[in-house]
PDB file of N, CA and C in Angstrom:
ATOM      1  N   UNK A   1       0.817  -1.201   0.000  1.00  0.00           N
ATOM      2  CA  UNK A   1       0.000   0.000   0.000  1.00  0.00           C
ATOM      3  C   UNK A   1       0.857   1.262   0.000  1.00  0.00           C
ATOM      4  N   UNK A   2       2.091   1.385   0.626  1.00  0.00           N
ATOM      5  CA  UNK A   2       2.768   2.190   0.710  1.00  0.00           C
ATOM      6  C   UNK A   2       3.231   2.802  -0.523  1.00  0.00           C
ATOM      7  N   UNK A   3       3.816   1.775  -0.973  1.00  0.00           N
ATOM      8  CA  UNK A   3       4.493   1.737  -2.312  1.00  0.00           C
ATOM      9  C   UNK A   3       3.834   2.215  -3.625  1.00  0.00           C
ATOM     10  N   UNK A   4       2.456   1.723  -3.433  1.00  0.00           N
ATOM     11  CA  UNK A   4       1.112   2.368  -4.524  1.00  0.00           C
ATOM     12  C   UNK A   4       1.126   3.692  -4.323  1.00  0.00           C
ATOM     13  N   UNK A   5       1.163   4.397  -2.837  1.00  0.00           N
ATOM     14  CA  UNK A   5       1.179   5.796  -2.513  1.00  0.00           C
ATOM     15  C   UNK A   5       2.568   6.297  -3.177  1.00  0.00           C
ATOM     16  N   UNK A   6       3.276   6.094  -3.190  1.00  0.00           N
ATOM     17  CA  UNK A   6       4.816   6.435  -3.241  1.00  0.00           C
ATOM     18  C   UNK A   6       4.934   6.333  -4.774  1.00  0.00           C
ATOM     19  N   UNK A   7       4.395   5.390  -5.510  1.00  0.00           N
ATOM     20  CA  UNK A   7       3.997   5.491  -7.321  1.00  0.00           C
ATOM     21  C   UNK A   7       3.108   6.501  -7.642  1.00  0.00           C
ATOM     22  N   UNK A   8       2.180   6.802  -7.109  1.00  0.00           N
ATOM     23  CA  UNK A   8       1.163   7.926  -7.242  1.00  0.00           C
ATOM     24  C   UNK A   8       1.795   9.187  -7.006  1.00  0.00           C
ATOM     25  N   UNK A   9       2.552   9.705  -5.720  1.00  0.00           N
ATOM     26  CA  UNK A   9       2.843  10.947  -6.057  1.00  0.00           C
ATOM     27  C   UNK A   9       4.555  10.563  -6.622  1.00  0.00           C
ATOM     28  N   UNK A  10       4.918   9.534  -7.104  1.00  0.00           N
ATOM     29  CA  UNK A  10       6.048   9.949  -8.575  1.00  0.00           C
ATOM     30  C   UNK A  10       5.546  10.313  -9.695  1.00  0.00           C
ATOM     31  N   UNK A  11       4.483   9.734  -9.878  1.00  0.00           N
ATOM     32  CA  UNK A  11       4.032  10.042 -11.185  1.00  0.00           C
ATOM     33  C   UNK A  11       3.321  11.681 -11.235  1.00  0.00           C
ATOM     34  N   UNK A  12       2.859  11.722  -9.750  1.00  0.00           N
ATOM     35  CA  UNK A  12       2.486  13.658  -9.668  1.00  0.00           C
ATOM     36  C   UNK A  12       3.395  13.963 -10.349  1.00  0.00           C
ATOM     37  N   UNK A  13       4.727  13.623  -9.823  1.00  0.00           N
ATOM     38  CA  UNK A  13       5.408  14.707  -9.494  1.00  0.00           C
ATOM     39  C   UNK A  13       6.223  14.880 -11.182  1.00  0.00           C
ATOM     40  N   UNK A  14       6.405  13.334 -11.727  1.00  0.00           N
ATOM     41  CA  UNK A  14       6.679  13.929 -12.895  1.00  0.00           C
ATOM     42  C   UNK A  14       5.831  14.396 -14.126  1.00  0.00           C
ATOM     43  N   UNK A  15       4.512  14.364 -13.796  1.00  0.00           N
ATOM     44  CA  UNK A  15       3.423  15.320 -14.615  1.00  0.00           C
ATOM     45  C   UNK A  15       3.603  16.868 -14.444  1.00  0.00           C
ATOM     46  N   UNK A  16       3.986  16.914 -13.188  1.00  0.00           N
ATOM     47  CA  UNK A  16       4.397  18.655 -13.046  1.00  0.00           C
ATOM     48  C   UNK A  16       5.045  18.642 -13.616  1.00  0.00           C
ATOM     49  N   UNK A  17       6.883  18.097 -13.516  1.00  0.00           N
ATOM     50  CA  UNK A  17       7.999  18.690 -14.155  1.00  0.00           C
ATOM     51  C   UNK A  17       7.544  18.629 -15.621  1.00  0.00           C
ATOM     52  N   UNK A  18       6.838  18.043 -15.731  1.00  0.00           N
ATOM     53  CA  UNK A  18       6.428  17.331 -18.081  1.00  0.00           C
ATOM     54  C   UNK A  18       5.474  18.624 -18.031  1.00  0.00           C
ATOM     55  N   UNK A  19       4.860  19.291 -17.643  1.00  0.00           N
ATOM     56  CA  UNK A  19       3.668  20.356 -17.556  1.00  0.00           C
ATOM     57  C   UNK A  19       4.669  21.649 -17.228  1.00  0.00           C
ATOM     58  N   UNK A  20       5.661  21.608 -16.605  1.00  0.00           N
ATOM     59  CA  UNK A  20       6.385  23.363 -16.529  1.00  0.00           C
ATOM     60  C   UNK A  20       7.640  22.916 -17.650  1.00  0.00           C
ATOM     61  N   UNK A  21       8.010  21.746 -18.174  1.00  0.00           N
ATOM     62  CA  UNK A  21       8.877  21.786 -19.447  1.00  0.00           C
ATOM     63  C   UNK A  21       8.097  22.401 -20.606  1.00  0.00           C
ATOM     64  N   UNK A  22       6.713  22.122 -20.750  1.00  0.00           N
ATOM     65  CA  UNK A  22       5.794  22.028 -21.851  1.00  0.00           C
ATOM     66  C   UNK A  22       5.508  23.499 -21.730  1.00  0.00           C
ATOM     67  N   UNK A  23       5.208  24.206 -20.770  1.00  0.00           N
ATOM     68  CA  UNK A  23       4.579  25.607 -20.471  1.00  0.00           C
ATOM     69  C   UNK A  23       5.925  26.804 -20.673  1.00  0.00           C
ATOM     70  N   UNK A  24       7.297  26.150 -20.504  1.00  0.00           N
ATOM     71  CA  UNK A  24       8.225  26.962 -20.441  1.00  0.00           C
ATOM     72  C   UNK A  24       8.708  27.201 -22.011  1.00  0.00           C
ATOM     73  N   UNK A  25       8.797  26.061 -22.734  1.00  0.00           N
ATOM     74  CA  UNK A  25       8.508  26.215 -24.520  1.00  0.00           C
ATOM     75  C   UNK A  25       7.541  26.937 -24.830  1.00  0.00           C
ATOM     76  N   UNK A  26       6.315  26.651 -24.230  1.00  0.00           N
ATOM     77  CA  UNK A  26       5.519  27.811 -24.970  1.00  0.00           C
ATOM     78  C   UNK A  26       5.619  29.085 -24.334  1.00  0.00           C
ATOM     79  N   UNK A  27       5.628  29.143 -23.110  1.00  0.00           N
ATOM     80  CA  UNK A  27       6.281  30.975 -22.846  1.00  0.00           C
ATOM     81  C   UNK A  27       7.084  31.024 -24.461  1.00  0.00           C
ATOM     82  N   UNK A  28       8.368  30.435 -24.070  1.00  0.00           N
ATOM     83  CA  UNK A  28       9.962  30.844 -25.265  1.00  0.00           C
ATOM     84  C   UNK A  28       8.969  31.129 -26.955  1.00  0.00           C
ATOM     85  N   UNK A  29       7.842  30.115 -26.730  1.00  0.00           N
ATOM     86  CA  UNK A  29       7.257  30.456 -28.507  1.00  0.00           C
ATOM     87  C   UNK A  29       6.501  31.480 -28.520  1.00  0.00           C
ATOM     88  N   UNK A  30       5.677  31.616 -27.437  1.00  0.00           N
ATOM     89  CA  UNK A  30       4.987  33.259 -27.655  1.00  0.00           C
ATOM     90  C   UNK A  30       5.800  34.387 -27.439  1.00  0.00           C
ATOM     91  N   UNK A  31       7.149  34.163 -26.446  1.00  0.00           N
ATOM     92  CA  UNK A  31       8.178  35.539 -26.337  1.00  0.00           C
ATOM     93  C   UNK A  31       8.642  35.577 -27.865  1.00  0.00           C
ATOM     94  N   UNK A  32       9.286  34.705 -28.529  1.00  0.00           N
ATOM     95  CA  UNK A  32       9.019  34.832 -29.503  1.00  0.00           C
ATOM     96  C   UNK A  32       8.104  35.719 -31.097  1.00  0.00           C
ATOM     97  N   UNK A  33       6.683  34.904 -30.478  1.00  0.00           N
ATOM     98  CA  UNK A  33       6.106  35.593 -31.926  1.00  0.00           C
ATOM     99  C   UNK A  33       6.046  37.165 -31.513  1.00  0.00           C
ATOM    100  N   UNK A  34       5.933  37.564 -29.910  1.00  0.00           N
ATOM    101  CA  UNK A  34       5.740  38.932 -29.218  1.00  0.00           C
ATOM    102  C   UNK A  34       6.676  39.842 -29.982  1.00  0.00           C
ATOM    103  N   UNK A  35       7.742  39.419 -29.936  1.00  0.00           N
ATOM    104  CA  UNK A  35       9.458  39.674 -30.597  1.00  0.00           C
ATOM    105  C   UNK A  35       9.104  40.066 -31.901  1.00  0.00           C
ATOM    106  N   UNK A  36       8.846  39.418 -32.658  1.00  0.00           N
ATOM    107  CA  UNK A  36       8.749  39.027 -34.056  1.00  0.00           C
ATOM    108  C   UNK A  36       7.665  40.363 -34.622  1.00  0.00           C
ATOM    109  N   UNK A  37       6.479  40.143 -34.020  1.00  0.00           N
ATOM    110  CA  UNK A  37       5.262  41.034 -33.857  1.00  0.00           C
ATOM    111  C   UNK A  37       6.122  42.479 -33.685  1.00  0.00           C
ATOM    112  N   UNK A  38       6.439  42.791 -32.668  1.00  0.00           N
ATOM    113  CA  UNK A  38       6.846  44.116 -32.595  1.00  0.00           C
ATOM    114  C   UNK A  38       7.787  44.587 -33.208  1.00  0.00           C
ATOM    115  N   UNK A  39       8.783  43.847 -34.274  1.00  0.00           N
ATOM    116  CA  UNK A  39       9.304  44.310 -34.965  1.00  0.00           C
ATOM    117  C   UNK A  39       8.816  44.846 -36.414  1.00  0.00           C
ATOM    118  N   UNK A  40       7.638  43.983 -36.276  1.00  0.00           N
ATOM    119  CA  UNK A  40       7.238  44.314 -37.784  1.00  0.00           C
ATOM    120  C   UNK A  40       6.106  45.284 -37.659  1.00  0.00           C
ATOM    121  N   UNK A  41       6.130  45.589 -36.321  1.00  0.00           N
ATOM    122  CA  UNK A  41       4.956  46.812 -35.911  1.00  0.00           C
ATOM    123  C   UNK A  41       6.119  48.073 -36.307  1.00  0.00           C
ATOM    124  N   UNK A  42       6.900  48.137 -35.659  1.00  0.00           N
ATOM    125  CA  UNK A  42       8.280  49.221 -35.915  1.00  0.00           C
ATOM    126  C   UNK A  42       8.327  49.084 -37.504  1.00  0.00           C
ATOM    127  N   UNK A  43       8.093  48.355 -38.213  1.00  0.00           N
ATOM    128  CA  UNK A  43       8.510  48.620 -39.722  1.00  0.00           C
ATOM    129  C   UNK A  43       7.231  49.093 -40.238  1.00  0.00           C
ATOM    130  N   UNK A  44       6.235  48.953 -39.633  1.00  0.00           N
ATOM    131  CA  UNK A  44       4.991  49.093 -40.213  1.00  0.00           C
ATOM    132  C   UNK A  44       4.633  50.884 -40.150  1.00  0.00           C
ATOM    133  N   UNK A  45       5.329  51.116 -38.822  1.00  0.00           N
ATOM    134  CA  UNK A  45       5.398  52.289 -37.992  1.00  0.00           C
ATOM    135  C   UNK A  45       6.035  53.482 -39.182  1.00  0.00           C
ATOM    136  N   UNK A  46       7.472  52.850 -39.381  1.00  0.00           N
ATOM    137  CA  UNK A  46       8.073  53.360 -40.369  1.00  0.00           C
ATOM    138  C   UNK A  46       7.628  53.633 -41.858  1.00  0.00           C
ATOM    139  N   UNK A  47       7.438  52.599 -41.752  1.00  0.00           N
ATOM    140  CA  UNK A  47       6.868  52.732 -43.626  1.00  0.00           C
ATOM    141  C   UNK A  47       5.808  53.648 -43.654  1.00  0.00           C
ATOM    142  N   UNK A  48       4.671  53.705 -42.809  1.00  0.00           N
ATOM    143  CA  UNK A  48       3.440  54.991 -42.519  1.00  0.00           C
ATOM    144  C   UNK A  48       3.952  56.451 -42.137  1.00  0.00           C
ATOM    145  N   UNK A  49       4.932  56.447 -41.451  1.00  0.00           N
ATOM    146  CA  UNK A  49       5.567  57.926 -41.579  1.00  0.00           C
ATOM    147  C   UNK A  49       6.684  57.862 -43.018  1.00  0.00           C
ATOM    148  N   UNK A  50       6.855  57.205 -43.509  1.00  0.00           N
ATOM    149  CA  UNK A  50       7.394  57.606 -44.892  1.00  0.00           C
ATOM    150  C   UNK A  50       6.220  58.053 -46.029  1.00  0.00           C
ATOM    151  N   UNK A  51       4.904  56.884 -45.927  1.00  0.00           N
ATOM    152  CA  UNK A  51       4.354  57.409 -46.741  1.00  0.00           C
ATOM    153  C   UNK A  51       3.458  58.584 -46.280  1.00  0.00           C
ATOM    154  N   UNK A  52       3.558  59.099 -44.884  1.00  0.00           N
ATOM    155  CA  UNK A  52       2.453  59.988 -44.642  1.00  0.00           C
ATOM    156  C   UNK A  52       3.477  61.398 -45.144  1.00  0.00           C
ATOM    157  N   UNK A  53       4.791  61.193 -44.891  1.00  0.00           N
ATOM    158  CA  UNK A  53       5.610  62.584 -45.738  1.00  0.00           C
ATOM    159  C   UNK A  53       5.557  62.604 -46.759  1.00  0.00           C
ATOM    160  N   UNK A  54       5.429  61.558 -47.835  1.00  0.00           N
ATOM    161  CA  UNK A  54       5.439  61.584 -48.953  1.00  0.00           C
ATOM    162  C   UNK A  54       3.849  62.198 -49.597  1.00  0.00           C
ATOM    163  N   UNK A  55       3.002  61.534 -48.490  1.00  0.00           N
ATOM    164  CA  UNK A  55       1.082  62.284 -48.907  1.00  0.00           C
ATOM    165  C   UNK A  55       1.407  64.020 -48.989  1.00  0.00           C
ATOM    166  N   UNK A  56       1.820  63.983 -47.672  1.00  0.00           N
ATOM    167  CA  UNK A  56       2.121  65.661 -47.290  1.00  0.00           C
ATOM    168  C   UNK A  56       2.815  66.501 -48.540  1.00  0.00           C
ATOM    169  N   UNK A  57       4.440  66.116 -48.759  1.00  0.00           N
ATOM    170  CA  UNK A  57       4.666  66.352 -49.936  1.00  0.00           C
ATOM    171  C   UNK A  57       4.158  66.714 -51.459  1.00  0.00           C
ATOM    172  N   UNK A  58       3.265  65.603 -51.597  1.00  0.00           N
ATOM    173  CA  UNK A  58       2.828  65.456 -52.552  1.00  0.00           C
ATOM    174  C   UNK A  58       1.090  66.419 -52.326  1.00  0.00           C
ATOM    175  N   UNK A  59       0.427  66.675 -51.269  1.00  0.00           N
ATOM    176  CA  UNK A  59      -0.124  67.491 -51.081  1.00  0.00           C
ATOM    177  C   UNK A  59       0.175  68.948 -51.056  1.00  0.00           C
ATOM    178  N   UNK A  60       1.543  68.886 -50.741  1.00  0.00           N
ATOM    179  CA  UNK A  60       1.990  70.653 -50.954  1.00  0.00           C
ATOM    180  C   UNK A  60       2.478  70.959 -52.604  1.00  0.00           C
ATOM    181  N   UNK A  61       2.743  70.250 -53.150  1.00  0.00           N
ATOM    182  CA  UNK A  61       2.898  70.443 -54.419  1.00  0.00           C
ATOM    183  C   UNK A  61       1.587  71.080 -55.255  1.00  0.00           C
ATOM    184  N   UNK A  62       0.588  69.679 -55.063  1.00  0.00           N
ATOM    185  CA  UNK A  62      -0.237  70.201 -55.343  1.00  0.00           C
ATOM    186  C   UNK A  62      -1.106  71.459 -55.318  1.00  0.00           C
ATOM    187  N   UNK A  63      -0.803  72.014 -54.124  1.00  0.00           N
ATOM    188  CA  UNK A  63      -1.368  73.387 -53.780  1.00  0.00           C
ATOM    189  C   UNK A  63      -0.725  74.145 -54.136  1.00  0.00           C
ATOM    190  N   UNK A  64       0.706  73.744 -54.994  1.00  0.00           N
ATOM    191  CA  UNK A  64       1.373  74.939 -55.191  1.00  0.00           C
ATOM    192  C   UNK A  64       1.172  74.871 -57.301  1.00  0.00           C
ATOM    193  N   UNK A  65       0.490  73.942 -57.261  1.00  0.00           N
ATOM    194  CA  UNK A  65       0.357  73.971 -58.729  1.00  0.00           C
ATOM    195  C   UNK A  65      -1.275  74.760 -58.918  1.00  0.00           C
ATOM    196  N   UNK A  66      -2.103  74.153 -57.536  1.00  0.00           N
ATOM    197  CA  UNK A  66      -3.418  74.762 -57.833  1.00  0.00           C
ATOM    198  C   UNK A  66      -3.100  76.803 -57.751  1.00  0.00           C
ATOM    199  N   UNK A  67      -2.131  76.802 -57.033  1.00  0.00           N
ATOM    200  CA  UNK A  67      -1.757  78.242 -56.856  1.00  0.00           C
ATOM    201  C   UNK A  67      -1.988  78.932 -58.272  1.00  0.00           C
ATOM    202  N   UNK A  68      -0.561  77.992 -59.061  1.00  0.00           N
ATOM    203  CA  UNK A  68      -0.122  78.940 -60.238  1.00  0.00           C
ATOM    204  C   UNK A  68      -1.259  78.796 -61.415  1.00  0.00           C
ATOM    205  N   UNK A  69      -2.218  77.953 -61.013  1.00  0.00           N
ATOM    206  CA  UNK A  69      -3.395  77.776 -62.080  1.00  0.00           C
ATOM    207  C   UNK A  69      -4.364  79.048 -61.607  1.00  0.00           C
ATOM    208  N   UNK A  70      -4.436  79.119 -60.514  1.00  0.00           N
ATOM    209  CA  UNK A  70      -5.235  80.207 -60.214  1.00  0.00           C
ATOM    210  C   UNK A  70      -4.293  81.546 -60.440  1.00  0.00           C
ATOM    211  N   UNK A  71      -3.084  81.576 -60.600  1.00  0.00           N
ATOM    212  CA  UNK A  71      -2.405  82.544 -61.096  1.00  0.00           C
ATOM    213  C   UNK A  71      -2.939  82.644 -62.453  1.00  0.00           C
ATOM    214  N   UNK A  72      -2.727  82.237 -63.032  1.00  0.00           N
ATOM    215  CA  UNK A  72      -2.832  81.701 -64.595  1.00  0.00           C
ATOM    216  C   UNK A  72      -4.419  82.497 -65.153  1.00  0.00           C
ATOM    217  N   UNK A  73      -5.152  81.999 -64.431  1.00  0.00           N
ATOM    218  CA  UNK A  73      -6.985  82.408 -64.657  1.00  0.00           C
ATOM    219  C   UNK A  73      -6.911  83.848 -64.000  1.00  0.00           C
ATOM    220  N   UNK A  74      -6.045  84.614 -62.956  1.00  0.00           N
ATOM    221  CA  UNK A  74      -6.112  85.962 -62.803  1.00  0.00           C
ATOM    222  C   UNK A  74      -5.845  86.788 -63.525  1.00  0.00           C
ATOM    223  N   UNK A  75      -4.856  86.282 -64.385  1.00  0.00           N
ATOM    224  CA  UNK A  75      -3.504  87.012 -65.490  1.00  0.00           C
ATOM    225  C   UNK A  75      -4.425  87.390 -66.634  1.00  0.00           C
ATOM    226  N   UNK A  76      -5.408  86.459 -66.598  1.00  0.00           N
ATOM    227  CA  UNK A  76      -5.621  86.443 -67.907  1.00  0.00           C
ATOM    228  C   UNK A  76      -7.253  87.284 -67.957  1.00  0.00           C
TER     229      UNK A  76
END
């Protein structure tokens, strides 16, 4: 009887250690995709302030062409 007790909590005990090996990989795989994720948030970050200077840009141009058109229709 002893011995049945003494098999029962070995086998607890190595379901825990098999359950915090198993849980500690998946922490490492979600630190991971977390990692992964926020880098491509930073590029995503980047690329939207490139193209939001480039909107801007390309919005001031434009106003500077609608300018000289409305120059153009005063002149005349």
């Amino acid at each position: 009887m002893e011995l049945e007790k003494f098999k029962e909590l070995e086998d607890k005990i190595k379901g825990i250690v098999n359950e915090k090996v198993f849980l500690k990989k998946q922490i490492q795989i979600l630190e991971d995709a977390l990692k992964d994720k926020e880098a491509e948030l930073v590029g995503l970050n980047n690329k939207l302030k490139t193209l939001n200077e480039e909107r801007n840009s390309v919005s001031a141009r434009v106003d500077l062409l609608l300018e000289l058109l409305a120059d153009i229709d005063l002149a005349e």
